[in-house]
C-alpha atoms as a PDB file:
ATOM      1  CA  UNK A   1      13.472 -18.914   5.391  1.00  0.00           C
ATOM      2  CA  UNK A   2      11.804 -17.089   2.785  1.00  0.00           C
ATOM      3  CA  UNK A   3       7.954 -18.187   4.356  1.00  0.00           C
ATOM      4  CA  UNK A   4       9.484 -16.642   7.340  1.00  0.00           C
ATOM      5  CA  UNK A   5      10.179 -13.367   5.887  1.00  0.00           C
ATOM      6  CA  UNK A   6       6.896 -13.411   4.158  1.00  0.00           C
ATOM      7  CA  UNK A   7       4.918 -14.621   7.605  1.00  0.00           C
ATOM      8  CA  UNK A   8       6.822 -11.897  10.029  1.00  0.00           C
ATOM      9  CA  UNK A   9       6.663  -8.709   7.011  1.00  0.00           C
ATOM     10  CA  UNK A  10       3.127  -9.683   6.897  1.00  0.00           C
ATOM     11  CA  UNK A  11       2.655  -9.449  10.753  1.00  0.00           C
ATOM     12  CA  UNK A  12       4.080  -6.205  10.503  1.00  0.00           C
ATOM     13  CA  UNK A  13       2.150  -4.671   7.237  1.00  0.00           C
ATOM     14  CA  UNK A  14      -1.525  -6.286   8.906  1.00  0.00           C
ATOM     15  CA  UNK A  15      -0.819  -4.405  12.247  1.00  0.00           C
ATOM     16  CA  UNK A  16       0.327  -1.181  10.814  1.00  0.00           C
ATOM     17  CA  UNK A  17      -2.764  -1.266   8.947  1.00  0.00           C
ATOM     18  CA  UNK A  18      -4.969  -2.385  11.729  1.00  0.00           C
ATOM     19  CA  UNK A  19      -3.746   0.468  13.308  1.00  0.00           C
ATOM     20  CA  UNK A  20      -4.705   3.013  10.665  1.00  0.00           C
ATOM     21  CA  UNK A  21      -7.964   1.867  10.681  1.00  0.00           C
ATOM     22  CA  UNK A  22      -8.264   3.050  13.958  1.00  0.00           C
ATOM     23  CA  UNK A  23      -7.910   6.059  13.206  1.00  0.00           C
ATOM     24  CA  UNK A  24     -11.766   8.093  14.043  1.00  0.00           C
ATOM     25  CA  UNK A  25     -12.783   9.165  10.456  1.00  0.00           C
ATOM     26  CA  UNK A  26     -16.958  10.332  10.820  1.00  0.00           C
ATOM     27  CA  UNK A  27     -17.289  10.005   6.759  1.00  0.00           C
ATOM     28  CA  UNK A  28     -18.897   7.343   4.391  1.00  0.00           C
ATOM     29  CA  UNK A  29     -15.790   7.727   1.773  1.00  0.00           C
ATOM     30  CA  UNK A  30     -13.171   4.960   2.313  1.00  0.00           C
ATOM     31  CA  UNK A  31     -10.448   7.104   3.374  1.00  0.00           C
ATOM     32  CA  UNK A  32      -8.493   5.361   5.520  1.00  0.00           C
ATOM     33  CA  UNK A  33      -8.519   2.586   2.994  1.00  0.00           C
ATOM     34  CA  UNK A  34      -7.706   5.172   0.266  1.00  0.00           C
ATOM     35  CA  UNK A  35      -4.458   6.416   2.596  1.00  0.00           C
ATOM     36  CA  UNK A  36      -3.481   2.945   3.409  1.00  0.00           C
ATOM     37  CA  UNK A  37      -3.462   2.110   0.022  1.00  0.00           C
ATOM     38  CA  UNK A  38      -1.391   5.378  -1.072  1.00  0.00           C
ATOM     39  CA  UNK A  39       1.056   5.077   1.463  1.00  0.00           C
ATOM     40  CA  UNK A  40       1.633   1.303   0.486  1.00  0.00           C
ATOM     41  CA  UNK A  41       2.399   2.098  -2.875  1.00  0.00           C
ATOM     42  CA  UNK A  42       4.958   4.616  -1.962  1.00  0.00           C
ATOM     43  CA  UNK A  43       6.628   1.968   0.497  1.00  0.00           C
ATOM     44  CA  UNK A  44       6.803  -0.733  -1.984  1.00  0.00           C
ATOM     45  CA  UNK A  45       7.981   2.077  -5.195  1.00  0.00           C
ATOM     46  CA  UNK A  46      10.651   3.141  -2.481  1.00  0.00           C
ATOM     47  CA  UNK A  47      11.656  -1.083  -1.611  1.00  0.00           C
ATOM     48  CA  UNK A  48      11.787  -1.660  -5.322  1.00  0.00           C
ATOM     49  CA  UNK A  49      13.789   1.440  -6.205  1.00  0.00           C
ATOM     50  CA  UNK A  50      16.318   0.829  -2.880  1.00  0.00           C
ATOM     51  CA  UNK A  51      16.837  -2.684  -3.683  1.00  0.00           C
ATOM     52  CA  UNK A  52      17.428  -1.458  -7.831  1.00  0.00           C
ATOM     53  CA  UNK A  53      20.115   0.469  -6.712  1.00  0.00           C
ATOM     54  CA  UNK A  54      21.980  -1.391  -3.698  1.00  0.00           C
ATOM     55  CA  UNK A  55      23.169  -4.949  -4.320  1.00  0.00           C
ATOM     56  CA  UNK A  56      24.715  -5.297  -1.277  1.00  0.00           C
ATOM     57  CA  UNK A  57      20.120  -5.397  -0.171  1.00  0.00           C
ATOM     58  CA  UNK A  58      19.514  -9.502   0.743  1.00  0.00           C
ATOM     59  CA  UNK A  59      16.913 -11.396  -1.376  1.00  0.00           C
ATOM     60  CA  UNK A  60      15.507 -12.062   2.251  1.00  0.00           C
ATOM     61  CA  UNK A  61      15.021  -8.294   2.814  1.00  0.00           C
ATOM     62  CA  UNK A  62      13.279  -7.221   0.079  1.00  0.00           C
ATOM     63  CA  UNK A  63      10.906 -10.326   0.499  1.00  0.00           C
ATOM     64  CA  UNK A  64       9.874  -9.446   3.804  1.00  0.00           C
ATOM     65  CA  UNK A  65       9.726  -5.380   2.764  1.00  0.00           C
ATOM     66  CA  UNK A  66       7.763  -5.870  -0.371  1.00  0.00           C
ATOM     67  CA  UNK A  67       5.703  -8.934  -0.236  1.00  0.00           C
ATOM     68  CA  UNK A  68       5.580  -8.872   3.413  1.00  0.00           C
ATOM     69  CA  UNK A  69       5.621  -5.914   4.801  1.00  0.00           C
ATOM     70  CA  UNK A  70       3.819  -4.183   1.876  1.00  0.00           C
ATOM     71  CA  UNK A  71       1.566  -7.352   1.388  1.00  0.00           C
ATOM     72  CA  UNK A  72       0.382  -7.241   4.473  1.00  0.00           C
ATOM     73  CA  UNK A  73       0.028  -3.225   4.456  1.00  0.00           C
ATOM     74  CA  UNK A  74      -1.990  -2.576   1.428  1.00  0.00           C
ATOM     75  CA  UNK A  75      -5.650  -3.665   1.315  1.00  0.00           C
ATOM     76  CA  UNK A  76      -6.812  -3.858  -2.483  1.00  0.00           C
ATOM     77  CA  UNK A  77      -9.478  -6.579  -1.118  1.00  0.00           C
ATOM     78  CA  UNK A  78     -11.158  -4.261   0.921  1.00  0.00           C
ATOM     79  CA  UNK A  79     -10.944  -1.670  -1.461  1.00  0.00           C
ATOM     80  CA  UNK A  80     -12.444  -3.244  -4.170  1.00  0.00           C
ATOM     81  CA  UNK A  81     -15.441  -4.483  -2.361  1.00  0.00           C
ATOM     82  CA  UNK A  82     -15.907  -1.015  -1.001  1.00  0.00           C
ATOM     83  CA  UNK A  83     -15.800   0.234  -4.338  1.00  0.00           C
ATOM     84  CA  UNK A  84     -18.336  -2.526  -5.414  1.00  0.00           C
ATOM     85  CA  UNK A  85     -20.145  -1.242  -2.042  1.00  0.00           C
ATOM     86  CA  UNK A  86     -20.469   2.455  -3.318  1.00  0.00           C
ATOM     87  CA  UNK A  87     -21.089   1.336  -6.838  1.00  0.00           C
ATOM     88  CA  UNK A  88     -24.190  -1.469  -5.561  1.00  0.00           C
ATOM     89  CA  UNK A  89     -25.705   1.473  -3.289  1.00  0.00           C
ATOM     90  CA  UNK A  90     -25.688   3.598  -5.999  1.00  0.00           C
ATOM     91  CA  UNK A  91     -23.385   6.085  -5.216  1.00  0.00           C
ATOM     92  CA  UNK A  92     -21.982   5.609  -8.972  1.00  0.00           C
ATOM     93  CA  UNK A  93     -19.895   8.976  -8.260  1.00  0.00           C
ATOM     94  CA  UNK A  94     -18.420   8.364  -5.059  1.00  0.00           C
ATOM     95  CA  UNK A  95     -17.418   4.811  -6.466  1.00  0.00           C
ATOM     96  CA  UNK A  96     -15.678   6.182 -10.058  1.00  0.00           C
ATOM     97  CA  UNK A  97     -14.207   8.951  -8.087  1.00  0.00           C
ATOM     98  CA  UNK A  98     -12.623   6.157  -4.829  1.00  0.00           C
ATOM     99  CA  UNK A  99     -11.715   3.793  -8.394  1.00  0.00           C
ATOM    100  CA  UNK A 100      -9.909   6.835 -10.300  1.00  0.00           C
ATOM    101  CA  UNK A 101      -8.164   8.419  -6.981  1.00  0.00           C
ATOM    102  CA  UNK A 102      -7.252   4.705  -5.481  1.00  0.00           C
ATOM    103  CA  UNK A 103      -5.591   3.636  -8.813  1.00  0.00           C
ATOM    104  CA  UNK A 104      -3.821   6.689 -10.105  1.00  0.00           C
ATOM    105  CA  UNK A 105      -2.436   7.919  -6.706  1.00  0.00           C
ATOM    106  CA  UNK A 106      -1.122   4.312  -6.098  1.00  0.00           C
ATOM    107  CA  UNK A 107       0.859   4.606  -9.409  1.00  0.00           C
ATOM    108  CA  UNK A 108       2.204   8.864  -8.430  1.00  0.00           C
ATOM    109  CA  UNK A 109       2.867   6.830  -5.066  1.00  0.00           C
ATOM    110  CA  UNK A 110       4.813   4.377  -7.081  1.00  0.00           C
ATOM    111  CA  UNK A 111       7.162   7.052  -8.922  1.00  0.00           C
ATOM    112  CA  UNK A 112       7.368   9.121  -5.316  1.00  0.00           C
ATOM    113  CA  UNK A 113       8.628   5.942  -3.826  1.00  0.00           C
ATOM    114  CA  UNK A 114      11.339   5.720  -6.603  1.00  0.00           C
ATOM    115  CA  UNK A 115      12.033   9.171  -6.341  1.00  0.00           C
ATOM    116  CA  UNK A 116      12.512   9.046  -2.636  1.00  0.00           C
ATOM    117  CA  UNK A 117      14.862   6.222  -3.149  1.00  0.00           C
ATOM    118  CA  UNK A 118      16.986   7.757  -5.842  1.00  0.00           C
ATOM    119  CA  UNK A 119      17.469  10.916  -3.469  1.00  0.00           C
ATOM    120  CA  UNK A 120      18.164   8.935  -0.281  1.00  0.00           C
ATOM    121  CA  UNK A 121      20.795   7.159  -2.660  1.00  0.00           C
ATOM    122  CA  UNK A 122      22.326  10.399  -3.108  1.00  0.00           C
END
C-alpha cells in the first residue's frame, strides 16, 4: 500500500509540475524551477505541520502528500544542474544569486507552510 501512495502522489506532484513548466517564461533565469521549488516547500512545511497537529491524519496520507505528492512536485535535480549550468557558463552571479534565493526561500516556504497549517488549525 504504501508504494501505492508513493507511485499515485508522485503521478500527481510530476504532472503538476509538468504543467508549470509550461508556463511561457522568455528569460534565461530558472524561474519556473525557482517557483516550483518555492511552492513545494510550502506544500510539504504545510503536510508536515497538518499531520503534527491532527492524529486522526493516516500514515498513508501523509506518504502520498509529502513523499509523493511533494516528491514528485519539487525538482532539486533540475535545479542543481541549472545552477551548475549558470555557474559552468560563467554566469557566477546569476548562479550564487538562483543558489541563495532557491535555498533560503525553500526554508521561509517551510515556516509559511507551518504557519498556514497552525492558522487553518484554528
Amino acid at each position: 500500500m504504501n508504494f501505492l501512495m508513493v507511485a499515485l502522489g508522485g503521478a500527481l506532484g510530476a504532472m503538476a509540475r509538468y504543467a508549470i513548466s509550461l508556463i511561457p517564461v522568455k528569460t534565461d533565469f530558472p524561474i519556473l524551477t525557482l517557483i516550483t521549488n518555492i511552492l513545494g516547500a510550502v506544500l510539504i512545511g504545510f503536510v508536515v505541520g497538518i499531520a503534527s497537529e491532527h492524529e486522526g491524519i493516516s500514515d498513508n496520507a501523509v506518504l502520498f502528500l509529502k513523499t509523493g505528492v511533494c516528491g514528485g512536485f519539487t525538482t532539486f535535480s533540475t535545479f542543481s544542474l541549472e545552477a551548475y549550468n549558470l555557474i559552468d557558463s560563467h554566469q557566477y552571479v546569476a548562479g550564487g544569486v538562483y543558489v541563495v534565493l532557491s535555498c533560503l526561500c525553500c526554508i521561509v516556504g517551510i515556516v509559511c507552510g507551518k504557519i498556514l497549517a497552525t492558522t487553518v488549525n484554528g
